[in-house]
N, C-alpha and C. Protein backbone atom coordinates (compact mmCIF):
# COMPACT_ATOMS: atom_id res chain seq x y z
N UNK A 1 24.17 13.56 37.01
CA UNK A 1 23.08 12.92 37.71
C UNK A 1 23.60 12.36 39.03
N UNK A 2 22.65 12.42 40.12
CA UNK A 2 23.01 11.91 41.60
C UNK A 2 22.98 10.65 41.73
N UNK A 3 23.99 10.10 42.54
CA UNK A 3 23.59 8.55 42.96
C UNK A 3 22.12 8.43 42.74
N UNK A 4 20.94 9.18 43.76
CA UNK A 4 20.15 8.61 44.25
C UNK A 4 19.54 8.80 43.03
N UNK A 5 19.43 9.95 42.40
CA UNK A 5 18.39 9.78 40.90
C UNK A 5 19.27 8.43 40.05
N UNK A 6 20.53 8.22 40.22
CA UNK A 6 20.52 7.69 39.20
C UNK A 6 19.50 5.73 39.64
N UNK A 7 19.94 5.39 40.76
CA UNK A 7 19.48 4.46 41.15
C UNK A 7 17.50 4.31 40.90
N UNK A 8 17.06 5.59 40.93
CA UNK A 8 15.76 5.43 41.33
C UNK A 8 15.61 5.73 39.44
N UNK A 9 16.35 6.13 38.45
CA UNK A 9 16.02 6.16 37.06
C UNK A 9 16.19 4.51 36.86
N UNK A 10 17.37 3.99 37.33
CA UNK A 10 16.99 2.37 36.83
C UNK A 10 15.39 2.00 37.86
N UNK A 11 15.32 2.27 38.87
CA UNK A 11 14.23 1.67 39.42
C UNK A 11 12.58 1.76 38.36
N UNK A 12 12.82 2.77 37.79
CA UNK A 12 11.69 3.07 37.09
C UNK A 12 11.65 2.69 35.59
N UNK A 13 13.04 1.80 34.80
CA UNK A 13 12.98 1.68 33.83
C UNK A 13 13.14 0.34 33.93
N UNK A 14 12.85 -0.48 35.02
CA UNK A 14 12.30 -1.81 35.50
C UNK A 14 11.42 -2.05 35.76
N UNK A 15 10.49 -1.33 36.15
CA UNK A 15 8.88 -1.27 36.34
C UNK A 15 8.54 -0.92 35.07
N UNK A 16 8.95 -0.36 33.90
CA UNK A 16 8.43 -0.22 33.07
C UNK A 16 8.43 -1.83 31.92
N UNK A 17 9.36 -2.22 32.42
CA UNK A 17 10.21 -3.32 31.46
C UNK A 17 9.18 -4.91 32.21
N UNK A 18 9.34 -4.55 33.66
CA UNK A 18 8.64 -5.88 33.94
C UNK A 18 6.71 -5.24 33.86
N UNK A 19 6.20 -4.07 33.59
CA UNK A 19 5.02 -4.09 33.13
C UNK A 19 4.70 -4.24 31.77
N UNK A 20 5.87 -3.55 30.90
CA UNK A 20 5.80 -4.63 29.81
C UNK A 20 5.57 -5.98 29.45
N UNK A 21 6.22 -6.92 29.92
CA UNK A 21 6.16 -8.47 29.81
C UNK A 21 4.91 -8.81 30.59
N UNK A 22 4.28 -7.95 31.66
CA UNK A 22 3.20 -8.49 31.82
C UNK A 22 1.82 -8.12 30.44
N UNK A 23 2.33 -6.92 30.33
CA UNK A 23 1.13 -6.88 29.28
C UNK A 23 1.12 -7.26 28.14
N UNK A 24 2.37 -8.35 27.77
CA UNK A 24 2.98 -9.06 26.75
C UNK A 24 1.92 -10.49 26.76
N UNK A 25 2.36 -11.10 28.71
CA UNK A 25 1.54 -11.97 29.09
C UNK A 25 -0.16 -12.27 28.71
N UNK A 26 -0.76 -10.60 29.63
CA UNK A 26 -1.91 -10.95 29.60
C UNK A 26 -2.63 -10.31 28.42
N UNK A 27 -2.01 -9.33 27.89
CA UNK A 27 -3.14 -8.90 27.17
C UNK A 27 -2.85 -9.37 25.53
N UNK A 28 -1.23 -9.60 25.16
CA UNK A 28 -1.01 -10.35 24.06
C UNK A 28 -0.83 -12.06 24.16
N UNK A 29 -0.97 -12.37 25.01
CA UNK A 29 -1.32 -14.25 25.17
C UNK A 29 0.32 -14.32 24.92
N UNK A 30 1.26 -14.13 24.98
CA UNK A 30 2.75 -14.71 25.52
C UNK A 30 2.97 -15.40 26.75
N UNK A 31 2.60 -16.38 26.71
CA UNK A 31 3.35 -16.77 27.68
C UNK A 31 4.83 -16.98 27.80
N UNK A 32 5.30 -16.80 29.30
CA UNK A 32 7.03 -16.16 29.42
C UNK A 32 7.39 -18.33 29.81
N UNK A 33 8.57 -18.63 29.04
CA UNK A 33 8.96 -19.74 29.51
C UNK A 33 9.84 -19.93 30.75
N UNK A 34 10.45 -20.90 31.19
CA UNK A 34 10.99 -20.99 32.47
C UNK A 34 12.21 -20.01 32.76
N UNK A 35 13.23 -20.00 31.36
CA UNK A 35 14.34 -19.03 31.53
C UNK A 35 13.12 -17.35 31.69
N UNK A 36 12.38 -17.40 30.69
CA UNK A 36 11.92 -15.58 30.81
C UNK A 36 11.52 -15.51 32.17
N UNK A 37 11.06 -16.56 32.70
CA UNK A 37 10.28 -16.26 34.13
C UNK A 37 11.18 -15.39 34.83
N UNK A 38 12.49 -16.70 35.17
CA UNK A 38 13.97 -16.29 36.12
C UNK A 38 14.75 -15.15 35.41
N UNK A 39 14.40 -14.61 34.11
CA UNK A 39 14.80 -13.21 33.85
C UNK A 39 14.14 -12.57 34.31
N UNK A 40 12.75 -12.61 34.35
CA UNK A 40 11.69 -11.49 34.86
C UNK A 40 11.65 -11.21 36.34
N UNK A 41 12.57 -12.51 37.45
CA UNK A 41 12.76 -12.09 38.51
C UNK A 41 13.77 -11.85 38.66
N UNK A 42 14.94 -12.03 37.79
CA UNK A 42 16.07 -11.20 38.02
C UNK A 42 16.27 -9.57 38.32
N UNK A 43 14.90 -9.37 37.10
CA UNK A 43 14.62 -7.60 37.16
C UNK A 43 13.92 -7.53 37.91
N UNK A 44 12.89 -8.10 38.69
CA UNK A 44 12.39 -7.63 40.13
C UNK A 44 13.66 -7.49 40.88
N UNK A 45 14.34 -8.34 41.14
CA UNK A 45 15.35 -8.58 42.39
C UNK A 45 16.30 -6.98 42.10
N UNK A 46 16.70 -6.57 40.66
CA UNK A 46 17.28 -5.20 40.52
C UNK A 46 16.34 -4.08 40.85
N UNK A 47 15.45 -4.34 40.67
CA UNK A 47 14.26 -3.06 40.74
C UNK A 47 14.65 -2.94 42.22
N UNK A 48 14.31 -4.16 43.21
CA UNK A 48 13.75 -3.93 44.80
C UNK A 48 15.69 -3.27 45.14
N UNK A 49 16.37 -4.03 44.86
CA UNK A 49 17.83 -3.31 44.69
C UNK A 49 17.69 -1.86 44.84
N UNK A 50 17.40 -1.46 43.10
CA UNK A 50 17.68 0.38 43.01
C UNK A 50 17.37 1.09 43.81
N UNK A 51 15.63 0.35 44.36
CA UNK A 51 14.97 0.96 45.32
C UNK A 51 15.36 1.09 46.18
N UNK A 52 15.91 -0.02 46.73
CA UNK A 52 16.96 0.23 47.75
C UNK A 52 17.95 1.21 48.05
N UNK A 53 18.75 1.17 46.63
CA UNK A 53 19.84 2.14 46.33
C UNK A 53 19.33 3.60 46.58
N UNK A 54 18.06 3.63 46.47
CA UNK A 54 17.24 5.48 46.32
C UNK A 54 17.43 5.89 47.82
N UNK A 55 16.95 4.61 48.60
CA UNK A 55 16.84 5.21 49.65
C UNK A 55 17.96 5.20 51.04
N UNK A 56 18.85 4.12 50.43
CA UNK A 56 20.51 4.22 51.35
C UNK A 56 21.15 4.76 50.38
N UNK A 57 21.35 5.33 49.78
CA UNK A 57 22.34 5.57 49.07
C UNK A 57 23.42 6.44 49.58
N UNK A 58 22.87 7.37 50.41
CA UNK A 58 23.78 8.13 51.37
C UNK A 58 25.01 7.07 52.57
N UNK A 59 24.46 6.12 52.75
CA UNK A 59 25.30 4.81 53.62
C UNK A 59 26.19 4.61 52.75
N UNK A 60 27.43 4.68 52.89
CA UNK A 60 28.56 3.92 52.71
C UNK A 60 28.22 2.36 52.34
N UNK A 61 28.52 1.99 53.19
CA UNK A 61 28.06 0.21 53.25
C UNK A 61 26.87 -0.46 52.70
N UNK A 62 25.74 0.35 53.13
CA UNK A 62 24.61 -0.08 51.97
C UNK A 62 24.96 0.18 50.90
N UNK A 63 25.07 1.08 50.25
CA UNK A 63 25.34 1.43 49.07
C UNK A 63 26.51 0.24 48.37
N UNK A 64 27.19 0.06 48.58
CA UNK A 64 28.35 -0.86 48.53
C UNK A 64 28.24 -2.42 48.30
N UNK A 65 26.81 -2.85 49.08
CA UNK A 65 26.49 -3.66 49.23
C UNK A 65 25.15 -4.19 48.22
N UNK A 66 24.46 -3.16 48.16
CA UNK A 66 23.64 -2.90 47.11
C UNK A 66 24.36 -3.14 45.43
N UNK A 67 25.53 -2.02 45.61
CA UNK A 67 26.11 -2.45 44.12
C UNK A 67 26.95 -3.53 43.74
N UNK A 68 27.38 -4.29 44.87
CA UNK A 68 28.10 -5.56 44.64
C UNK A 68 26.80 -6.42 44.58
N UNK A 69 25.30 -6.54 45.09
CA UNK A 69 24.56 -7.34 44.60
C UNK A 69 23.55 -7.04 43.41
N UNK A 70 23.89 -5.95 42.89
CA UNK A 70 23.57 -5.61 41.80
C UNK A 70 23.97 -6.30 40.54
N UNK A 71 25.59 -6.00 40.77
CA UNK A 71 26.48 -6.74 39.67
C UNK A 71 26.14 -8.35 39.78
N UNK A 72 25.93 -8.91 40.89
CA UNK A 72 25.74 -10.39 40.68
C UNK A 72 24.19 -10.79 39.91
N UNK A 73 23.38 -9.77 40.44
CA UNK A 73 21.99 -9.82 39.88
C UNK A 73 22.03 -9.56 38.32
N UNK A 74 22.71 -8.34 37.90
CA UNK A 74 22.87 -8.04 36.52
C UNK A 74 23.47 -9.57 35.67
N UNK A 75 24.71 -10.02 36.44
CA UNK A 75 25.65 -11.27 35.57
C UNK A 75 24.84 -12.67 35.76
N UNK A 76 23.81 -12.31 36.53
CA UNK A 76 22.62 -13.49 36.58
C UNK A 76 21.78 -13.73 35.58
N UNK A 77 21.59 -12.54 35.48
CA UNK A 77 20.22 -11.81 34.23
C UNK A 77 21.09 -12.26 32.78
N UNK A 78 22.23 -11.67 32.82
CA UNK A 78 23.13 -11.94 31.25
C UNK A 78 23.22 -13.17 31.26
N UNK A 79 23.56 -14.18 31.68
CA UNK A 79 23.62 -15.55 31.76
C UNK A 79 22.58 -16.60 31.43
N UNK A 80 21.09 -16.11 32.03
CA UNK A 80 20.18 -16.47 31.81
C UNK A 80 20.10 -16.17 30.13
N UNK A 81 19.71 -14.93 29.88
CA UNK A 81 19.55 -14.25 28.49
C UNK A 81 20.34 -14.80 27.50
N UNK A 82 21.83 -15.12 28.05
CA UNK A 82 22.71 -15.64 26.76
C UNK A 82 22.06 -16.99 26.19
N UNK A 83 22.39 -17.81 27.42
CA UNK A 83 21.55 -19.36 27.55
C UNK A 83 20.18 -19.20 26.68
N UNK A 84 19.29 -18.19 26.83
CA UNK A 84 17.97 -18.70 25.72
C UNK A 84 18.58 -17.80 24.59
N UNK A 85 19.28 -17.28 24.45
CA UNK A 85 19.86 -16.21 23.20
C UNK A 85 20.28 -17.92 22.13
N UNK A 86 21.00 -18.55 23.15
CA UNK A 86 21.91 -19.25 22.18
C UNK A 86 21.14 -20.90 22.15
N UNK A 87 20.16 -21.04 23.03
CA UNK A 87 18.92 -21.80 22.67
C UNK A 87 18.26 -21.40 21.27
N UNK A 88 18.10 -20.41 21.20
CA UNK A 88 16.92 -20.04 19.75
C UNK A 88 17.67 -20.44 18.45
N UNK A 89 18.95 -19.80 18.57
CA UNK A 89 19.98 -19.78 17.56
C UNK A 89 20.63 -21.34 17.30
N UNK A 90 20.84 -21.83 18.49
CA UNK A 90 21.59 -22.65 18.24
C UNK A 90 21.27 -24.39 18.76
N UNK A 91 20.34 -24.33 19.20
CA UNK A 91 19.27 -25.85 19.66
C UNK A 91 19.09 -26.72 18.79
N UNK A 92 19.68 -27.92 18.87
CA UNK A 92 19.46 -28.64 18.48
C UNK A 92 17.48 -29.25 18.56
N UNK A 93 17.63 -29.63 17.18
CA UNK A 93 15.68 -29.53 16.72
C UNK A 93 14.97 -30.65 17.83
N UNK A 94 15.96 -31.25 18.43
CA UNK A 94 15.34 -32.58 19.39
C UNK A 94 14.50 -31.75 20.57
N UNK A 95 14.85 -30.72 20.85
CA UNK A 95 14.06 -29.94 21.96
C UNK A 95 12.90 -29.62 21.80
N UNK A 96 11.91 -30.65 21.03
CA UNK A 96 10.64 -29.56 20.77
C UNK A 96 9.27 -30.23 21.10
N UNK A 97 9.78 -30.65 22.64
CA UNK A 97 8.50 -31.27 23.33
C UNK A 97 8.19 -29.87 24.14
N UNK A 98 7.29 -29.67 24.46
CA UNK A 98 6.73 -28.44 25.37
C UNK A 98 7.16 -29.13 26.77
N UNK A 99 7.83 -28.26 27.41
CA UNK A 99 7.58 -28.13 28.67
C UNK A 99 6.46 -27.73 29.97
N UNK A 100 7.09 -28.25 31.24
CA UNK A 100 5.75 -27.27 32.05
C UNK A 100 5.98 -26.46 32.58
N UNK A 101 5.48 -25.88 33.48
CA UNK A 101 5.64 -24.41 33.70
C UNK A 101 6.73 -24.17 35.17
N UNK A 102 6.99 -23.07 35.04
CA UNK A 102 8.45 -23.21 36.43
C UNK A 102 7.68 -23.33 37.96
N UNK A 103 6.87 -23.45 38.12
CA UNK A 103 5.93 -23.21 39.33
C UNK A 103 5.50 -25.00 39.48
N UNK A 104 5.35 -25.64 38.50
CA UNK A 104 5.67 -26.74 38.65
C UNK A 104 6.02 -27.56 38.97
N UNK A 105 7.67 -27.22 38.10
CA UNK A 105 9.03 -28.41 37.92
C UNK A 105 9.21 -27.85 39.55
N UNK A 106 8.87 -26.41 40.15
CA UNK A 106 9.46 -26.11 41.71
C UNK A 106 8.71 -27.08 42.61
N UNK A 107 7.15 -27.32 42.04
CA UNK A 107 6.43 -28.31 43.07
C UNK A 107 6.72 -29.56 43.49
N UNK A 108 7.40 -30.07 41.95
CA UNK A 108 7.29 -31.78 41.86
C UNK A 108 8.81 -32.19 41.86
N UNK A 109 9.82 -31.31 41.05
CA UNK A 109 11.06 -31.61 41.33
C UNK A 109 11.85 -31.22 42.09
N UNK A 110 12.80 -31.88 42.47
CA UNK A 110 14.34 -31.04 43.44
C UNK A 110 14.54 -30.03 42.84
N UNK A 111 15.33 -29.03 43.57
CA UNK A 111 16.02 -28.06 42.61
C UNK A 111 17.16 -28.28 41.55
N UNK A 112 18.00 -29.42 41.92
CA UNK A 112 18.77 -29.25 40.92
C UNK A 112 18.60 -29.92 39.83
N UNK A 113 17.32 -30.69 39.41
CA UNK A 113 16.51 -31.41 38.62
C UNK A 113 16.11 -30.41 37.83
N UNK A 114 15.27 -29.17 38.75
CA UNK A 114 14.87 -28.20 38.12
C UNK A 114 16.00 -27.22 37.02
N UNK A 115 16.69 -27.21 37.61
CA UNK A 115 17.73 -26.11 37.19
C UNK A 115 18.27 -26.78 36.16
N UNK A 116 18.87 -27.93 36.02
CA UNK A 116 19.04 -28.96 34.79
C UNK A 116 17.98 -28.72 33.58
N UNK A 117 16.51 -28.78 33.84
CA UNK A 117 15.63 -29.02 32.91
C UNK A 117 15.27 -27.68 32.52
N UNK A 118 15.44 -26.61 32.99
CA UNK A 118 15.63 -25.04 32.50
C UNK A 118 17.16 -24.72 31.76
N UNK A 119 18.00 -25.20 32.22
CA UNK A 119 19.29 -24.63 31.12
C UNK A 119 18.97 -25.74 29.80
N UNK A 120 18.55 -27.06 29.83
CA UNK A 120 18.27 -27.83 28.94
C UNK A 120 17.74 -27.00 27.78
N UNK A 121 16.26 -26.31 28.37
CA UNK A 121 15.53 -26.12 27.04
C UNK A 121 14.48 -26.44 26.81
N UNK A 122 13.69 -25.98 26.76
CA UNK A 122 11.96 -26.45 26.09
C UNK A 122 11.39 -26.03 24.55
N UNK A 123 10.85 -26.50 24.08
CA UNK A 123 10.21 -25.81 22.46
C UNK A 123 9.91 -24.46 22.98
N UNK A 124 9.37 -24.02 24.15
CA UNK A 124 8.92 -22.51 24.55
C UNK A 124 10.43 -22.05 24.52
N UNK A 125 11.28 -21.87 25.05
CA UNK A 125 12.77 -21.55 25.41
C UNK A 125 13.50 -21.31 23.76
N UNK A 126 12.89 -21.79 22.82
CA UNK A 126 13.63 -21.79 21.42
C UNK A 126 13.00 -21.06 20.65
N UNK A 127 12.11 -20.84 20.72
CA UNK A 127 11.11 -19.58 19.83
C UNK A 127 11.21 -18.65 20.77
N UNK A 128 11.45 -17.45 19.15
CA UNK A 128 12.01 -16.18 19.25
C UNK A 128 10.85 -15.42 19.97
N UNK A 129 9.77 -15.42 19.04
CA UNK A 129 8.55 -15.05 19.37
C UNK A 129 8.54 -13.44 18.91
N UNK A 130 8.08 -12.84 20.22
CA UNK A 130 7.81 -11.36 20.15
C UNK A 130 8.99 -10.37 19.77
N UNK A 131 9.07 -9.84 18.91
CA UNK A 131 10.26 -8.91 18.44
C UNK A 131 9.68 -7.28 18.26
N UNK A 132 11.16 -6.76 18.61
CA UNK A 132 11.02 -4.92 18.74
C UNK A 132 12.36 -4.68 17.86
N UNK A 133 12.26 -4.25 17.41
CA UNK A 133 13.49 -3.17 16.19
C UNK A 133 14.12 -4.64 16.00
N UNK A 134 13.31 -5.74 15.28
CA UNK A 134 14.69 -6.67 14.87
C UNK A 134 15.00 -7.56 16.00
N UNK A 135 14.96 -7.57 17.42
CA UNK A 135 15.53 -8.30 18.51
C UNK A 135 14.08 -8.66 19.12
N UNK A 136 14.76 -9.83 19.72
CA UNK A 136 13.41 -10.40 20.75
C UNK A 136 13.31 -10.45 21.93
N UNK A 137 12.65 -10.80 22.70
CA UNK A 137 12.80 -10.34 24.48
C UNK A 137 13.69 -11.28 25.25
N UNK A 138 14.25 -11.98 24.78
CA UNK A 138 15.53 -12.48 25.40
C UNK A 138 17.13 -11.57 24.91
N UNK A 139 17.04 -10.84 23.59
CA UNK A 139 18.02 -10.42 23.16
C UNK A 139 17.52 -9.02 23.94
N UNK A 140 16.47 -8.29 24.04
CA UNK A 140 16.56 -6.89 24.96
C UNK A 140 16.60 -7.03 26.43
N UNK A 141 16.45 -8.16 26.90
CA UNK A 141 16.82 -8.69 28.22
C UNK A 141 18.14 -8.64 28.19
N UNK A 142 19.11 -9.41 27.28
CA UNK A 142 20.54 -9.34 27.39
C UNK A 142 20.75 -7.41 27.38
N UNK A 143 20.68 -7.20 26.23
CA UNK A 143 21.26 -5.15 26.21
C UNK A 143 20.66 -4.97 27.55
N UNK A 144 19.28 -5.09 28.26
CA UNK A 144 18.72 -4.39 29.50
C UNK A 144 19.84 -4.22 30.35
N UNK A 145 20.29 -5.75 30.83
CA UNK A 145 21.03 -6.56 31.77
C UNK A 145 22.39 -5.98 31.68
N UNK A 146 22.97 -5.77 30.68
CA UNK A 146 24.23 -5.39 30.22
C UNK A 146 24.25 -3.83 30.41
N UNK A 147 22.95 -2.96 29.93
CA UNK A 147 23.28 -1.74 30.62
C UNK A 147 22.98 -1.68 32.35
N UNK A 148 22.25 -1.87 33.07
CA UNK A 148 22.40 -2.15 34.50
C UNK A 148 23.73 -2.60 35.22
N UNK A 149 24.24 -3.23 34.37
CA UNK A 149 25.71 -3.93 34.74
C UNK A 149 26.48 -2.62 34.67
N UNK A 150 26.57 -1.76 33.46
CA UNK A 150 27.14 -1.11 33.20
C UNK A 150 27.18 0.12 34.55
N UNK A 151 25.65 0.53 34.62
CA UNK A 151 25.14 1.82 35.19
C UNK A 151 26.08 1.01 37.16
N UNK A 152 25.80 0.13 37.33
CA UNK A 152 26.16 -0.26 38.53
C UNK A 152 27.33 -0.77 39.02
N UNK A 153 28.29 -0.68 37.55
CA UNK A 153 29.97 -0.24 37.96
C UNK A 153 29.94 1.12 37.77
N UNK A 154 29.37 1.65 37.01
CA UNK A 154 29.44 3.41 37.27
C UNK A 154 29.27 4.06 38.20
N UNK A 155 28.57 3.46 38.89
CA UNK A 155 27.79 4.27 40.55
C UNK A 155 29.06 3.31 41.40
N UNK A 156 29.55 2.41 41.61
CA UNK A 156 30.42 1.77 42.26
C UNK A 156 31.76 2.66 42.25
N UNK A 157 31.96 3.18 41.21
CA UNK A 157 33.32 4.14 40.64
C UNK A 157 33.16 5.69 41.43
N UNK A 158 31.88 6.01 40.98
CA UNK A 158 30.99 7.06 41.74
C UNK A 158 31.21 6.86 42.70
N UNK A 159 30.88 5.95 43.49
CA UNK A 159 31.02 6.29 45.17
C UNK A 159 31.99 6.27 45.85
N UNK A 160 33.10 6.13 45.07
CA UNK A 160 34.64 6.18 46.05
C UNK A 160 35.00 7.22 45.68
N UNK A 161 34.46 8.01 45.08
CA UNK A 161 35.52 9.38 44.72
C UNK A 161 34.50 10.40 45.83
């Protein structure tokens, strides 16, 4: 497979993933909590990436630049994902006031107020909720994240040879 298909195959298995969670949203009543939000724009931020990648990919330097902010976008996404992975599993039961919504805490608080009260945890942030083969959408967010990571040291390896 070519750089450019391969970039524009993740581009399209991110549009599929973030039209998923919307139709998780609207048409199954999920609402996404503050970590799913900042996962769900992590995979925009890779999508507009690949897209990117489809269409420099022939550039040296774009390309280069693209996959070094890929990898930071991907180890963004895993980080987030671990953090509510190990919220569900491992939260202490005191967390189970509801929170408000991230559009919010962005209106009324600082950011680093904000960013505090999202790695913290909300009762939304600790339920598993929606599950596929056994895993829930923070644990297929982590595998997503982890193969993108993967695919975008592969194309990085790819492009020096």
């Amino acid at each position: 497979m070519s750089i450019r298909s391969t970039y524009f195959f993740g581009f399209i298995i991110i549009c599929g993933l973030l039209l998923t969670s919307l139709y998780l949203q609207f048409f199954e009543g999920i609402i996404p909590c503050p970590l799913c939000t900042l996962q769900r724009l992590s995979f925009g931020l890779l999508g507009i990436l690949f897209l990117f990648g489809t269409l420099l990919h022939s550039k040296r330097f774009g390309r280069l630049l693209i996959n070094f902010l890929s990898i930071l976008t991907s180890l963004l996404g895993i980080g987030l994902a671990v953090r509510q992975i190990w919220l569900q599993h491992f939260a202490a039961n005191g967390s189970s006031e509801c929170g408000v919504s991230l559009q919010y805490m962005i209106q009324v608080l600082p950011l680093n107020e904000v960013l505090q009260k999202i790695f913290a945890g909300s009762a939304e942030c600790t339920q598993r909720g929606w599950e596929f083969l056994s895993f829930n959408m923070a644990e297929w967010a982590l595998i997503w994240f982890t193969l993108f990571l993967i695919m975008t040291a592969y194309l990085l390896v790819k492009g020096k040879k």
